[in-house]
Protein backbone atom coordinates (compact mmCIF):
# COMPACT_ATOMS: atom_id res chain seq x y z
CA UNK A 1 245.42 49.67 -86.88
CA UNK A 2 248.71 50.56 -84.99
CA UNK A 3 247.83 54.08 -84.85
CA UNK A 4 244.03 53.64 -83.69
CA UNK A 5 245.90 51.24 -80.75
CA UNK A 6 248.92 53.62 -79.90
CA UNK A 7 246.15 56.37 -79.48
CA UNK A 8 243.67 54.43 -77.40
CA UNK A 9 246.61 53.17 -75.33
CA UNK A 10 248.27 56.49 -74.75
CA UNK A 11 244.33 58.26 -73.97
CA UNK A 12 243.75 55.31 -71.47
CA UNK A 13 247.20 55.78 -70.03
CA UNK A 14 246.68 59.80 -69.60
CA UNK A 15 242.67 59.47 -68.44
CA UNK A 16 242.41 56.26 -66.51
CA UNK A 17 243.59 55.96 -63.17
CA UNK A 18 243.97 52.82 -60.92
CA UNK A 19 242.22 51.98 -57.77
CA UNK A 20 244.95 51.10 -55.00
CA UNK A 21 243.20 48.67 -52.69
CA UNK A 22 244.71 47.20 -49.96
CA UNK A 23 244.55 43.32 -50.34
CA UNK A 24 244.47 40.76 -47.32
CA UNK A 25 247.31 38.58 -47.96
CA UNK A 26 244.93 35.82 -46.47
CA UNK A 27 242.80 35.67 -49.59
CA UNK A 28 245.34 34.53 -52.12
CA UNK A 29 245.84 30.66 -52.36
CA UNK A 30 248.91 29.34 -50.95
CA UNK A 31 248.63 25.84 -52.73
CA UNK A 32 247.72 25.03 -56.55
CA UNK A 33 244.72 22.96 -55.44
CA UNK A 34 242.85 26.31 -53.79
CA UNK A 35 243.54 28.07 -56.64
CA UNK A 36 241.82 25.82 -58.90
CA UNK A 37 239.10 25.81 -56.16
CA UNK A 38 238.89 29.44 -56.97
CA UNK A 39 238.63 29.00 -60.91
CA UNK A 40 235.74 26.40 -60.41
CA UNK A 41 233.86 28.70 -58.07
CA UNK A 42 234.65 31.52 -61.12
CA UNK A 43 233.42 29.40 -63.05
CA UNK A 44 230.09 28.48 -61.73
CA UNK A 45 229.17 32.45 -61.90
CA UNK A 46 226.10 32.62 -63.74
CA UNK A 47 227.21 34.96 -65.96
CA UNK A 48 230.24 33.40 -66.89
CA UNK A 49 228.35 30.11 -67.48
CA UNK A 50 225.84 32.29 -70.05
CA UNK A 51 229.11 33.98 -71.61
CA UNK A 52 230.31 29.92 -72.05
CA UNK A 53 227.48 28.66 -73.63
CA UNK A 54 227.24 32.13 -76.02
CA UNK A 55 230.37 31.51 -77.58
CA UNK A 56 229.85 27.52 -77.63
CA UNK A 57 226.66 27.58 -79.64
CA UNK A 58 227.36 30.81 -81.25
CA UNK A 59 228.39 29.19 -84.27
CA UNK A 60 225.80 26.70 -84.69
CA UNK A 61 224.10 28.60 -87.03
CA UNK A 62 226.58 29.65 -89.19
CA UNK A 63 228.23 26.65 -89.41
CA UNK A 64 226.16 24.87 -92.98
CA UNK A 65 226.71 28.10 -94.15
CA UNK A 66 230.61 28.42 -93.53
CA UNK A 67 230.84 24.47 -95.07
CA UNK A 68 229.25 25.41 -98.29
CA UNK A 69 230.54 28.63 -99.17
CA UNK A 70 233.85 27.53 -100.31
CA UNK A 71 231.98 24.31 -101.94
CA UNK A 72 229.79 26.66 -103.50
CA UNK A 73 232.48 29.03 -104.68
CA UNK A 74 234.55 26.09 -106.48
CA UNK A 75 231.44 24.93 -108.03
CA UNK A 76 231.19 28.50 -109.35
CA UNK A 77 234.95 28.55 -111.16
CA UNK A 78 236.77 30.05 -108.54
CA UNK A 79 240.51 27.98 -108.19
CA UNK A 80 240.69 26.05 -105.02
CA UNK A 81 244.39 28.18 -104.67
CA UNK A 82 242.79 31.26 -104.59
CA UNK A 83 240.08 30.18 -102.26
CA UNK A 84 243.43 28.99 -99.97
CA UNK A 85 244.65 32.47 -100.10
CA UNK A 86 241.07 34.39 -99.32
CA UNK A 87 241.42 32.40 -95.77
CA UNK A 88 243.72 34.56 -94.08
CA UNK A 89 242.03 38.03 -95.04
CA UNK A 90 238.68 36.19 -94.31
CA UNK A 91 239.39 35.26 -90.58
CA UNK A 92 238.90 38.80 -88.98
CA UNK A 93 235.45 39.20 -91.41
CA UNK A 94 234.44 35.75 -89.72
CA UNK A 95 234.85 36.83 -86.06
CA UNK A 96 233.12 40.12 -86.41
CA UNK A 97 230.42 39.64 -88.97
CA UNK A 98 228.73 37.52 -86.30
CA UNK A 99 228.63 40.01 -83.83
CA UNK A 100 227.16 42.64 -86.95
CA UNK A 101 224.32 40.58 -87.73
């Protein structure tokens, strides 16, 4: 995976070019309270508010699934140490088989 990112990295770097925009100096926040004023109004976007309830509920129905595959795999004869170990190689197959189906 190094490679793959070195080479997108290096193609983005050689094809992309930036936009310089000239920024009013008026627009950024001068105090911590305005720029949390900014964050909520970022917040109420409506896309941003269907982006936070997507990845809220998007495990809902996975999730009886996720709690009795490892139940189910015990029950089976599988050792509860090797079922340990299978977690960490499982993680990235758990973010991205969601997005497959």
């Amino acid at each position: 995976w190094s490679i793959v990112f070195m080479i997108t990295t290096t193609l983005v770097l050689i094809f992309k070019s930036e936009r310089i925009e000239a920024f009013n100096e008026d627009e950024l926040p001068t105090s911590i309270s305005q720029a949390y004023y900014q964050l909520l109004l970022i917040i109420r976007l409506p896309t941003v508010m269907k982006y936070v309830a997507l990845v809220l509920t998007m495990k809902i129905g996975f999730s009886a699934v996720d709690a009795v595959t490892g139940l189910k795999l015990v029950e089976s004869g599988m050792p509860k140490e090797t079922l340990a170990l299978m977690a960490i190689p499982l993680t990235p197959l758990q973010i991205l088989l969601p997005f497959l189906l």
